[in-house]
Protein backbone atom coordinates (compact mmCIF):
# COMPACT_ATOMS: atom_id res chain seq x y z
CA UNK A 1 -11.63 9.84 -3.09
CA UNK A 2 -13.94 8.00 -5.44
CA UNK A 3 -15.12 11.51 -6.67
CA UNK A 4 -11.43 12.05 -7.74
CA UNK A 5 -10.92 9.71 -10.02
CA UNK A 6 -14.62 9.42 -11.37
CA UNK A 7 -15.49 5.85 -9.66
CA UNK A 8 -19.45 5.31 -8.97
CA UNK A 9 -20.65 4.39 -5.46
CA UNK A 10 -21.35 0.70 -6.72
CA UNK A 11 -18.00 -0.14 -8.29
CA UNK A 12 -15.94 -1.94 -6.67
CA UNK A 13 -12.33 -1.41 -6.12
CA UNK A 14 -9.47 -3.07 -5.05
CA UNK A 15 -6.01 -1.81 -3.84
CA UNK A 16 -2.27 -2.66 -2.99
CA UNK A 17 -0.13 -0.56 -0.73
CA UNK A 18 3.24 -1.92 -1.62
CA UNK A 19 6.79 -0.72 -1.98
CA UNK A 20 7.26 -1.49 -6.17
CA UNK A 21 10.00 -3.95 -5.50
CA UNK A 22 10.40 -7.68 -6.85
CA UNK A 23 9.58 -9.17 -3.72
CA UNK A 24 6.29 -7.97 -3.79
CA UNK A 25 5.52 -9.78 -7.25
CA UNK A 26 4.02 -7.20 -8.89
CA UNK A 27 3.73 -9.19 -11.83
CA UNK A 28 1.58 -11.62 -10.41
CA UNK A 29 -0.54 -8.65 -8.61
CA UNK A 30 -0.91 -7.02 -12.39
CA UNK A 31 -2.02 -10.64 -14.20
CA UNK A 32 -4.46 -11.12 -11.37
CA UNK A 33 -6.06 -7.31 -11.64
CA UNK A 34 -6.25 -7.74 -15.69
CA UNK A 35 -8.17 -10.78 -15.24
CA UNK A 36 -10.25 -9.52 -12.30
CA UNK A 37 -11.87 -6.16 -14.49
CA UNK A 38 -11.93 -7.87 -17.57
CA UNK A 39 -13.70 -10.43 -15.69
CA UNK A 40 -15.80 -7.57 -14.41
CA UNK A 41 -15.14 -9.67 -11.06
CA UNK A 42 -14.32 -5.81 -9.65
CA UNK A 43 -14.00 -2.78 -11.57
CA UNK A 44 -11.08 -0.26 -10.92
CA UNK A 45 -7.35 -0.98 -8.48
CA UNK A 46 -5.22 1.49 -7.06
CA UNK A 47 -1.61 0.64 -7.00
CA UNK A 48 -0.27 2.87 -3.80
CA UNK A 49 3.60 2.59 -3.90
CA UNK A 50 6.80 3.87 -5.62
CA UNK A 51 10.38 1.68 -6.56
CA UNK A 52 12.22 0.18 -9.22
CA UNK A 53 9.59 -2.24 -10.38
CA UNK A 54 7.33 1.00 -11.37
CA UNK A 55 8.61 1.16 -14.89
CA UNK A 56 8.15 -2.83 -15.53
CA UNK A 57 4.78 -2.40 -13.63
CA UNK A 58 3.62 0.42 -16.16
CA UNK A 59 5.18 -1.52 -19.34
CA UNK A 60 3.14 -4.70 -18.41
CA UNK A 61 -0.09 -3.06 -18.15
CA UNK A 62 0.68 -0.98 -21.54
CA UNK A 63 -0.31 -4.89 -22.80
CA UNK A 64 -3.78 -5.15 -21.58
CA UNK A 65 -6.82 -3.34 -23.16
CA UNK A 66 -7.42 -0.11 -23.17
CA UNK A 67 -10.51 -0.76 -20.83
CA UNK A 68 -8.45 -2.48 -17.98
CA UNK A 69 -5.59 0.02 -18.80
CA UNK A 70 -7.79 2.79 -17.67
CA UNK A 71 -9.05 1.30 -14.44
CA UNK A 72 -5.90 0.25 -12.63
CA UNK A 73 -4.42 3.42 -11.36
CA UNK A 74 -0.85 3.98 -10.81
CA UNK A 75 -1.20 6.61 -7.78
CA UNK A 76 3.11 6.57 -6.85
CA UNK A 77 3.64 7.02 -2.90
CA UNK A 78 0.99 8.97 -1.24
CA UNK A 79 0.70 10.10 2.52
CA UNK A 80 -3.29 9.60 2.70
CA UNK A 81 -3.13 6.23 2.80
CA UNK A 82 -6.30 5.85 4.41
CA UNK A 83 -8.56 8.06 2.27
CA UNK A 84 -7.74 5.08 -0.60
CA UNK A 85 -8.17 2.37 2.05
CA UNK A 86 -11.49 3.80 2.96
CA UNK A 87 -12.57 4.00 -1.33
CA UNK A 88 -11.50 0.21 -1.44
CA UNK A 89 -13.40 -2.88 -1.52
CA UNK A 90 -11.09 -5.31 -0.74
CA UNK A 91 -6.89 -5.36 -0.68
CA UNK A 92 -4.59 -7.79 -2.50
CA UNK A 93 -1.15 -8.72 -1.77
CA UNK A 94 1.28 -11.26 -3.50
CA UNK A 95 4.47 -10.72 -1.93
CA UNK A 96 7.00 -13.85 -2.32
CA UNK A 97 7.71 -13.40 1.26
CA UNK A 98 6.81 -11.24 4.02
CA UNK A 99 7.45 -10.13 7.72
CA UNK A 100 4.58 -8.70 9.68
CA UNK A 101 3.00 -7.24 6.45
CA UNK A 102 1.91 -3.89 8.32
CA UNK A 103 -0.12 -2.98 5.21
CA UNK A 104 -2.14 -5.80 5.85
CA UNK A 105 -3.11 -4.81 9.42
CA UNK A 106 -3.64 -1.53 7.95
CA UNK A 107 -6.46 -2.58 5.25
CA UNK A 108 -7.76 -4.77 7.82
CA UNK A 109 -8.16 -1.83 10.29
CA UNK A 110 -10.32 -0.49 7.86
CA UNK A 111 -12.50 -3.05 7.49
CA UNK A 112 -11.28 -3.92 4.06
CA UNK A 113 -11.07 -8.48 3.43
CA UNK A 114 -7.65 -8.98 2.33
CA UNK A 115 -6.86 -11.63 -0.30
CA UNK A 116 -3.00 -12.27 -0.39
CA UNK A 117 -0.50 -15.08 -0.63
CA UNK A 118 0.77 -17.53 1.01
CA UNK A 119 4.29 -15.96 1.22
CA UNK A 120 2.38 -13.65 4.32
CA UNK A 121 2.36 -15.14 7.66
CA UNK A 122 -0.71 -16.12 8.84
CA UNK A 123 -0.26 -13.79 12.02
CA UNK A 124 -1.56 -11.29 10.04
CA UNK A 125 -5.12 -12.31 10.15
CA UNK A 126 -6.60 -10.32 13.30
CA UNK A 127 -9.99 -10.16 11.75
CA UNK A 128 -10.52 -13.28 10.24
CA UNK A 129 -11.10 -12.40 6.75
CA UNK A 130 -7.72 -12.74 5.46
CA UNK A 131 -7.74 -15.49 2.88
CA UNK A 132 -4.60 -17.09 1.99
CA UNK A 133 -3.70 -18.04 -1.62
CA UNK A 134 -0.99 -19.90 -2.87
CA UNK A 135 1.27 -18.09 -5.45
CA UNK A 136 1.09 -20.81 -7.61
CA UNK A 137 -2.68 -20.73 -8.26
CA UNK A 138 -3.61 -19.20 -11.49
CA UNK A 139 -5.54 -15.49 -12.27
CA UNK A 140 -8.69 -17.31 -12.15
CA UNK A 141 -8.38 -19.01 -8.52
CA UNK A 142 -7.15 -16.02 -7.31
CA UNK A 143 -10.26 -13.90 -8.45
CA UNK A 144 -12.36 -16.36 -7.44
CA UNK A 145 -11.23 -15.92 -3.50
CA UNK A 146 -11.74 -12.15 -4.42
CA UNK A 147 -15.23 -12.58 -5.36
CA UNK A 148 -15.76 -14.62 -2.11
CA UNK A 149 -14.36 -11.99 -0.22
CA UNK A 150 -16.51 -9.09 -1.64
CA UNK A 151 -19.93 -11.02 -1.30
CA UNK A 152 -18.94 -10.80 2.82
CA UNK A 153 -21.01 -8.34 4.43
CA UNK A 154 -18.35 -7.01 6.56
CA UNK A 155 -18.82 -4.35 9.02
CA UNK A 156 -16.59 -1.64 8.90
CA UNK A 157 -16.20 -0.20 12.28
CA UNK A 158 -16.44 -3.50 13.66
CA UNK A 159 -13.53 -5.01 11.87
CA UNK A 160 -11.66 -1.20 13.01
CA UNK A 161 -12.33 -2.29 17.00
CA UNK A 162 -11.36 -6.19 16.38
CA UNK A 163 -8.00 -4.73 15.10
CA UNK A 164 -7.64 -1.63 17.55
CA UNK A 165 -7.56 -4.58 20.64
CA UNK A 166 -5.52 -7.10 18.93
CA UNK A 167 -2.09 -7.29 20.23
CA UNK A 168 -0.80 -5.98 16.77
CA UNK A 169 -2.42 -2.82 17.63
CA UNK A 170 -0.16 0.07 18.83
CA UNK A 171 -2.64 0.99 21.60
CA UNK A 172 -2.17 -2.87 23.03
CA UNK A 173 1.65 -2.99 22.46
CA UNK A 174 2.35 0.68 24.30
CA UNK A 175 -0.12 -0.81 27.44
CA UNK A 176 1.91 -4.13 27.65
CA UNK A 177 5.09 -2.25 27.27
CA UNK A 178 4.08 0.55 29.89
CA UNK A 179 3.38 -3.00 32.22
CA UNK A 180 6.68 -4.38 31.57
CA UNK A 181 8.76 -1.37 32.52
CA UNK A 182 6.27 -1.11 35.61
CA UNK A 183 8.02 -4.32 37.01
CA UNK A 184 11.36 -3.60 35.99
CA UNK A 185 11.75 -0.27 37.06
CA UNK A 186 15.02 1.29 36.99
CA UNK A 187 15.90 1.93 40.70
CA UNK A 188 16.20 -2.02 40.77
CA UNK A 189 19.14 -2.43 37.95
CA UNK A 190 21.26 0.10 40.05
CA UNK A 191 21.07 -1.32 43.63
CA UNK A 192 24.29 -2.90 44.65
């Protein structure tokens, strides 16, 4: 995937997998990644989504330089998710508000620290390198946690197995729902 869009072995890249909607606060996301590679704090972000936001998105980032312009990459909705999980460093999220935040999991199950805000319930974290940052903390604070997060030495297939027996894994939540159905079989809901 790298190879694709010309990114070297040691940059590092970051990526959001995001419906382009106002509640995910793709304003703040695009403010944060501007800073971040002009900061050369990382050095190219994929932006893995499609929705109305896209043409305030691309209109925002018409502002910055032509250097950060050219390293955060609009991809639009794609259905190999993972190959651009697996090219990322770390993922960033700043949704104003959240449920289960499945792409979370996701980036987690690939081994990937997650920075994202506080509008994302803490559930999320399976692995234990989620950090949490509040929405109202400036570009800088927020590339600061993202610089924490990439000097981690994080194994990959390690954080794939922490995720792949937490109970927010599909594999856990089929078992404990074959279990359940095990002791309420049928046959008993149609004695008389």
């Amino acid at each position: 995937m790298r190879e694709e869009y010309s990114i070297k072995v040691q940059d590092r890249v970051g990526v959001i997998v995001a419906r382009l909607t106002p509640l995910k606060n793709y304003q703040k996301t695009v403010e944060i990644v501007n800073y971040g590679i002009e900061h050369q704090i990382f050095d190219y972000f994929f932006i893995i989504g499609e929705g109305s936001e896209r043409p305030n998105i691309e209109k925002q980032i018409s502002t910055f330089s032509d250097y950060s312009q050219k390293r955060i990459l609009m991809i639009g909705q794609r259905e190999n998710i993972v190959d651009y999980l697996s090219a990322s460093d770390f993922f960033l999220l700043t949704s104003i508000n959240e449920g289960l935040a499945n792409s979370v999991i996701e980036a987690q199950s690939n081994g990937l620290p997650c920075v994202i805000s506080n509008g994302v319930p803490e559930s999320v974290d399976v692995t234990g390198n989620v950090s949490f940052v509040a929405l109202t903390e400036d570009s800088k604070q927020w590339n600061n946690v993202i610089r924490q997060s990439l000097s981690r030495k994080i194994s990959r297939k390690a954080e794939n197995l922490i995720v792949a027996n937490s109970p927010l894994s599909s594999k856990v939540f089929l078992n404990r729902l074959e279990r359940l159905y095990e002791c309420f079989k049928l046959d008993h809901f149609f004695e008389d």
